[in-house]
C-alpha atoms as a PDB file:
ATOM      1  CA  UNK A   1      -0.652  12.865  -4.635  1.00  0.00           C
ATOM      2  CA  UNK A   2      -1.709  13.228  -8.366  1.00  0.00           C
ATOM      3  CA  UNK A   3      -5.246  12.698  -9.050  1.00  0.00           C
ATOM      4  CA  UNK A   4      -6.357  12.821  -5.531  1.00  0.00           C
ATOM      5  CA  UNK A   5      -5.764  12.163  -1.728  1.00  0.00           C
ATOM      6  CA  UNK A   6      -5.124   9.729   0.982  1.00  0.00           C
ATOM      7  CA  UNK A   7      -7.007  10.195   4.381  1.00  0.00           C
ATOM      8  CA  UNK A   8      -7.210   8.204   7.463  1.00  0.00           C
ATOM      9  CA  UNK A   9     -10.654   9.128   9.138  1.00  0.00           C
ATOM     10  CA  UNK A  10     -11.308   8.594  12.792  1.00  0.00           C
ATOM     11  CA  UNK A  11     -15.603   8.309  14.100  1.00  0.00           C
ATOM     12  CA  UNK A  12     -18.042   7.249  16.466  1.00  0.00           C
ATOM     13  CA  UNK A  13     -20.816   6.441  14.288  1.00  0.00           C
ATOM     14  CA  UNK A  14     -21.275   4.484  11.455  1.00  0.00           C
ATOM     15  CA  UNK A  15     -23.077   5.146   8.267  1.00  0.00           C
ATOM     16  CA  UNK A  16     -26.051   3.655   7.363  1.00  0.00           C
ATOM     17  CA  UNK A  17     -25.384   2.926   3.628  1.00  0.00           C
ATOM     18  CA  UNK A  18     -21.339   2.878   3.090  1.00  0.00           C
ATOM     19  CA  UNK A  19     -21.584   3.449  -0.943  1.00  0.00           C
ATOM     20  CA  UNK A  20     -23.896   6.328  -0.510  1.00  0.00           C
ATOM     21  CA  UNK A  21     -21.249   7.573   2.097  1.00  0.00           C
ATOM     22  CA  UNK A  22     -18.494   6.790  -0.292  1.00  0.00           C
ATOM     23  CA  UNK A  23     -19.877   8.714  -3.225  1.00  0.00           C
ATOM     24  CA  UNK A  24     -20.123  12.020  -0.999  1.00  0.00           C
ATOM     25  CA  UNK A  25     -16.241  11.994   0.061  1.00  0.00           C
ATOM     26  CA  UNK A  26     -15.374  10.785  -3.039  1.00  0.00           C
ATOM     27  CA  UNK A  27     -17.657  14.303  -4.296  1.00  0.00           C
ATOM     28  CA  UNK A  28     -20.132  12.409  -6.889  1.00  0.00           C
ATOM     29  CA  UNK A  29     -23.226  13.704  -7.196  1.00  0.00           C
ATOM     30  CA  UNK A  30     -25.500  10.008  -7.416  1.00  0.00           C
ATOM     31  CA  UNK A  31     -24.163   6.699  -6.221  1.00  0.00           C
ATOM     32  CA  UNK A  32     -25.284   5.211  -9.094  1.00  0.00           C
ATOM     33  CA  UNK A  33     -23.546   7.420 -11.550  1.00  0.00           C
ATOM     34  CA  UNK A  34     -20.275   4.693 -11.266  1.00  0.00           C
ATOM     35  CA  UNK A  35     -19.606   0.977 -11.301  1.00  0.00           C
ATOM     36  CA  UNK A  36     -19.209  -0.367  -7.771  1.00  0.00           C
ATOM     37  CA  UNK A  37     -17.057  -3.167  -6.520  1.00  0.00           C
ATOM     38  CA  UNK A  38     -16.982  -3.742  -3.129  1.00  0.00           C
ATOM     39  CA  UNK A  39     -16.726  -6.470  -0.164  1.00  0.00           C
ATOM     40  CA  UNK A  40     -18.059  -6.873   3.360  1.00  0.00           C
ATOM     41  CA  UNK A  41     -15.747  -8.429   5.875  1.00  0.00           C
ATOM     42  CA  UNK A  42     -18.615  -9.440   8.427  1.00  0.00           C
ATOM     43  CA  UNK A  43     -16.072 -11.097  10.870  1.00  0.00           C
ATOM     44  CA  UNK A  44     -13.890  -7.754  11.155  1.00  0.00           C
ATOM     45  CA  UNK A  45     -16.482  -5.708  10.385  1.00  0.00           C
ATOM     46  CA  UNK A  46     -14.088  -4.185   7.108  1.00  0.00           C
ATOM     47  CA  UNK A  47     -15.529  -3.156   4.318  1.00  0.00           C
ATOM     48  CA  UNK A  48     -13.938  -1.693   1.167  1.00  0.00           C
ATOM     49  CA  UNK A  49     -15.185  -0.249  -1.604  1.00  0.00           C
ATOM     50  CA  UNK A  50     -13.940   1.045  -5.428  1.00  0.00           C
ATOM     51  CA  UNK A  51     -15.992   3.422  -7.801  1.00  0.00           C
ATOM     52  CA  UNK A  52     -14.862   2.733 -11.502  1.00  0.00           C
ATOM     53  CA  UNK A  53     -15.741   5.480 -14.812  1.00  0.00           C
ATOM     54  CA  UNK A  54     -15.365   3.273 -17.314  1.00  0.00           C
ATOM     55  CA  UNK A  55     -12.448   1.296 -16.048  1.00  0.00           C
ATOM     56  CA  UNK A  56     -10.855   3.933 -14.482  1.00  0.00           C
ATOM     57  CA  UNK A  57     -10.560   4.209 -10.862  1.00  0.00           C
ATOM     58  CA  UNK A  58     -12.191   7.085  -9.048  1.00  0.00           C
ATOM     59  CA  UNK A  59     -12.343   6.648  -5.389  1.00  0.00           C
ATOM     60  CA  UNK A  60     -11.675   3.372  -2.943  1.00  0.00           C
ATOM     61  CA  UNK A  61     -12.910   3.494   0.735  1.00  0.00           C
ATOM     62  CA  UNK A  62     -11.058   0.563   2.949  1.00  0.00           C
ATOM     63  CA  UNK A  63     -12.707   0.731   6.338  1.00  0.00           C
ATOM     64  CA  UNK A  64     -11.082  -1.257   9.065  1.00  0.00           C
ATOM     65  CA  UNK A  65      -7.943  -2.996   9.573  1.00  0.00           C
ATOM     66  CA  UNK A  66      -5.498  -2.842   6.669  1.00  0.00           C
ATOM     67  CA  UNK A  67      -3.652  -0.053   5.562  1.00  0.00           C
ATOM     68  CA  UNK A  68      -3.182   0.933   1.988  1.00  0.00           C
ATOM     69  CA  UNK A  69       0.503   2.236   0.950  1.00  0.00           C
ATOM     70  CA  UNK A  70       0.520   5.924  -0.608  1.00  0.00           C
ATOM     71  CA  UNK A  71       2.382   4.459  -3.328  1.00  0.00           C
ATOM     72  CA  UNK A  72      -0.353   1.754  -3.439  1.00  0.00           C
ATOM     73  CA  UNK A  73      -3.053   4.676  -4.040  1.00  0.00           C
ATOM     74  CA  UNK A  74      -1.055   6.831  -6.345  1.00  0.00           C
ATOM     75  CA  UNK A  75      -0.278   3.655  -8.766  1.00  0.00           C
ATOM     76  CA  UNK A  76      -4.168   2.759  -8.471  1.00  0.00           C
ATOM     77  CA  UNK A  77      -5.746   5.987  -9.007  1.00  0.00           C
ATOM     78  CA  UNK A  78      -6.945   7.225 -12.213  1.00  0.00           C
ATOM     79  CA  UNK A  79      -5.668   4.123 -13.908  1.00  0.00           C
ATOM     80  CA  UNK A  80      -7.539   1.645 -15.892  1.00  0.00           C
ATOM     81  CA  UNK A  81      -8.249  -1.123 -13.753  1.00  0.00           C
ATOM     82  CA  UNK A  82      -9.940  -4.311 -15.613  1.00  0.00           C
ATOM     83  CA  UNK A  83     -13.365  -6.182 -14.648  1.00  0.00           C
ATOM     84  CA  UNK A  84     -10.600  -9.230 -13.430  1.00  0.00           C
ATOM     85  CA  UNK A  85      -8.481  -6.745 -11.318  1.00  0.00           C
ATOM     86  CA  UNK A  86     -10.648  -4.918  -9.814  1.00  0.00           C
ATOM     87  CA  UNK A  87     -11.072  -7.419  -7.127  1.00  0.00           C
ATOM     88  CA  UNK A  88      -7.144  -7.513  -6.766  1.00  0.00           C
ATOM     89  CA  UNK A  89      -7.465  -3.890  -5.958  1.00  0.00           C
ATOM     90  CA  UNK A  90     -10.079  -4.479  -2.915  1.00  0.00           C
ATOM     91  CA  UNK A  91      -7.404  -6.971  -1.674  1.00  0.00           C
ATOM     92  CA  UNK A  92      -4.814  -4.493  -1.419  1.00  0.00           C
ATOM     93  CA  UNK A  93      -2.703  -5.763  -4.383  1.00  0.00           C
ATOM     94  CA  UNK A  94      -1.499  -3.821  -7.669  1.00  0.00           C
ATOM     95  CA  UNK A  95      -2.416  -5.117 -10.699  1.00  0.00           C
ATOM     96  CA  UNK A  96      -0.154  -6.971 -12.698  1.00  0.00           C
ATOM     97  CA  UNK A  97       2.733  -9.247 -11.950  1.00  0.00           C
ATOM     98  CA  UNK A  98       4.714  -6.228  -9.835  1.00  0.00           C
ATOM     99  CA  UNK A  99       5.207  -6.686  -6.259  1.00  0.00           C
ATOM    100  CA  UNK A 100       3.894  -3.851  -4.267  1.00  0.00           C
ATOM    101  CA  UNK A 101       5.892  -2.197  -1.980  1.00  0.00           C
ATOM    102  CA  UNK A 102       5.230  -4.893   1.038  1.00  0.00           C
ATOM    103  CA  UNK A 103       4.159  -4.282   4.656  1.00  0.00           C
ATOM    104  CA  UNK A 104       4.846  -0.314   5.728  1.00  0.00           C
ATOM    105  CA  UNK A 105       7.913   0.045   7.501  1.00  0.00           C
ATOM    106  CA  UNK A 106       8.655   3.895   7.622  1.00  0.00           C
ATOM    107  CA  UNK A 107       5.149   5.594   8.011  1.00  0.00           C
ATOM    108  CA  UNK A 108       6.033   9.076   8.158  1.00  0.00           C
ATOM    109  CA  UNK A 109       6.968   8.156   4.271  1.00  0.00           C
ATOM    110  CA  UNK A 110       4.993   5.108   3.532  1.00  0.00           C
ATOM    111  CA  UNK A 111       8.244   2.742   2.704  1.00  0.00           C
ATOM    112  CA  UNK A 112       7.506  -0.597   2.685  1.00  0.00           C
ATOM    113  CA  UNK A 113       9.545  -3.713   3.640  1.00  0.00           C
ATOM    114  CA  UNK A 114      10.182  -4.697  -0.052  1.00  0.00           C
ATOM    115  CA  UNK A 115      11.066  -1.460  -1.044  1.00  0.00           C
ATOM    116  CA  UNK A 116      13.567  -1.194   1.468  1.00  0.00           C
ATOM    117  CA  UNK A 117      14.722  -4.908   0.532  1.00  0.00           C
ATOM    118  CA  UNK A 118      14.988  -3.775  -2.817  1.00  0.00           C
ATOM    119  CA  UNK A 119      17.163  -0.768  -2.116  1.00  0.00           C
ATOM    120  CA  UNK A 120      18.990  -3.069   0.127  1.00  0.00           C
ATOM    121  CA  UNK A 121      19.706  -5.297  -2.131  1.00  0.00           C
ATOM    122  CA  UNK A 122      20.837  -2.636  -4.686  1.00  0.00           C
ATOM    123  CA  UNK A 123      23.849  -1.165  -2.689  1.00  0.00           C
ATOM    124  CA  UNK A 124      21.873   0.901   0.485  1.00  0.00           C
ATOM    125  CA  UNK A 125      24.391  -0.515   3.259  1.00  0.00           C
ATOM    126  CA  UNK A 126      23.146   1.625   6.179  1.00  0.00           C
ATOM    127  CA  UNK A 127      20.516   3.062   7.703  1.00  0.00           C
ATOM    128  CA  UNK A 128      21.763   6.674   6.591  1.00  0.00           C
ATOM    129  CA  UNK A 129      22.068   5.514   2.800  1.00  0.00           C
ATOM    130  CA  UNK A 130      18.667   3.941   2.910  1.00  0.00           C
ATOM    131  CA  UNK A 131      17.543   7.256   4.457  1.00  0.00           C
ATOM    132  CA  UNK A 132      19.194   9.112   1.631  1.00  0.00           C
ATOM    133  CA  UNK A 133      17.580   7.339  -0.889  1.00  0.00           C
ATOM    134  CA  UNK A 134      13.784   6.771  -0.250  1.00  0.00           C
ATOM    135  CA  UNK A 135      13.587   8.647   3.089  1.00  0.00           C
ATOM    136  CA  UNK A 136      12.588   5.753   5.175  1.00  0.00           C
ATOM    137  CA  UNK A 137      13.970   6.912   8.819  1.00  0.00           C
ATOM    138  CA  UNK A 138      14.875  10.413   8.062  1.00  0.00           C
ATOM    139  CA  UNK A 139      11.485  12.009   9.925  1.00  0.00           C
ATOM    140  CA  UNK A 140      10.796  10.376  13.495  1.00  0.00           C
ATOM    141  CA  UNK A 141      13.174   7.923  13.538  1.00  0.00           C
ATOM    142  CA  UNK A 142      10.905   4.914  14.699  1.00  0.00           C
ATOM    143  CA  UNK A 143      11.850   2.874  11.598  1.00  0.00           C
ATOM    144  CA  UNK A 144      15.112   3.101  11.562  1.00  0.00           C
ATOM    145  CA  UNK A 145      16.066  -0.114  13.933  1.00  0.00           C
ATOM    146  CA  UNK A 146      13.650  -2.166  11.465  1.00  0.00           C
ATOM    147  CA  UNK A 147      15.623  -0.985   8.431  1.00  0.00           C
ATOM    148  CA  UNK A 148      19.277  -1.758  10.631  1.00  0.00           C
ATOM    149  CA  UNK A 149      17.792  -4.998  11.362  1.00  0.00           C
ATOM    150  CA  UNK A 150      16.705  -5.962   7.663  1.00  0.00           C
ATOM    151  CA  UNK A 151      20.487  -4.485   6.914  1.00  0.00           C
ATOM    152  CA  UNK A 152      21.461  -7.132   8.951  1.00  0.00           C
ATOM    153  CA  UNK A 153      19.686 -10.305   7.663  1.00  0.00           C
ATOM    154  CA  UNK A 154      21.152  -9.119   4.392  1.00  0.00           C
ATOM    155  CA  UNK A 155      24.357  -9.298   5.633  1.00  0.00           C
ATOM    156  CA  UNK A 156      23.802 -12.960   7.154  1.00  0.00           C
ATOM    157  CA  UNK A 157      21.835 -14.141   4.564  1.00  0.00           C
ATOM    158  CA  UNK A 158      25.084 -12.848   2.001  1.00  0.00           C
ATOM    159  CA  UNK A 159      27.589 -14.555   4.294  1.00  0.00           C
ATOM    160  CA  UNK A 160      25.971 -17.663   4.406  1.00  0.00           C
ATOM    161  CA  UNK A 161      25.852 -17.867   0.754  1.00  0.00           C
ATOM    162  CA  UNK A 162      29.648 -17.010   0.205  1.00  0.00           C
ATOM    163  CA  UNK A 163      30.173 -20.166   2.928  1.00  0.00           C
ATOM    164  CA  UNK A 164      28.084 -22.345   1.405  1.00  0.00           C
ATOM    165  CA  UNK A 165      29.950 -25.240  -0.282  1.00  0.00           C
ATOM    166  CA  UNK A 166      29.697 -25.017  -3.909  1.00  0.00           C
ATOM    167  CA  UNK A 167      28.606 -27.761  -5.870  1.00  0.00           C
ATOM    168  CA  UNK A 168      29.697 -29.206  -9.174  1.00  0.00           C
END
């Protein structure tokens, strides 16, 4: 990944102060050496948190349920984020009017549902083609009756379409 990496970390305890925590994976030297923007999910117990330089991203911790795309973290990372989006970026969602690449589907390549729509939608008529062009079901195999079964609605939903009457 340019610019830096995506981990999933697995403990038993948890750390007293999350920023201070944050600032040592992310390898700054002070917490306070970087605009903070974070938010507390007291219900789920999530927490996520985004150090800026300037307005350019530098690390983001999401602790807890939801999972962040690689694509997500590549387009996020090192960019300029504004004061306004910043809290678009602790909800999981790109900045901008572009629609991100939707609930993960294939995880050995972190493909998401709209990304495999999209494809879908451009010509990818099986599973194999699909695989051929972004990957998604080429590793474990796992995905690959999601992606035949999103093949499918396309079909039905195109079908239905070419039988519904027209209207003048």
């Amino acid at each position: 990944m340019a610019g830096g990496y995506r981990i999933e970390l697995a403990w038993d305890q948890v750390p007293d102060d999350w920023q201070t925590y944050a600032s040592a994976l992310f390898g700054l030297a002070n917490a306070n050496s970087r605009d903070w923007v974070g938010y507390h999910d007291r219900t789920r117990g999530g927490r996520r948190l985004a150090a800026f330089d300037g307005e350019r991203l530098t690390g983001v911790l999401f602790v807890g349920a939801g999972a962040l795309t690689k694509a997500f973290v590549e387009s996020a990372l090192g960019a300029a984020h504004s004061p306004e989006a910043r809290y678009r970026l602790l909800a999981g969602r790109a900045s901008g009017v572009q629609e991100g690449p939707g609930p993960l589907v294939c995880s050995c390549f972190c493909v998401g549902a709209n990304t495999i729509a999209k494809a879908i939608a451009s010509g990818c008529a099986s599973v194999e083609f699909v695989g051929e062009t972004l990957k998604a079901g080429t590793n474990c195999g796992s995905c690959r009756s999601e992606i035949r079964m999103m093949l499918e609605e396309q079909i039905h939903e195109q079908s239905s379409q070419q039988r519904a009457p027209q209207t003048v």
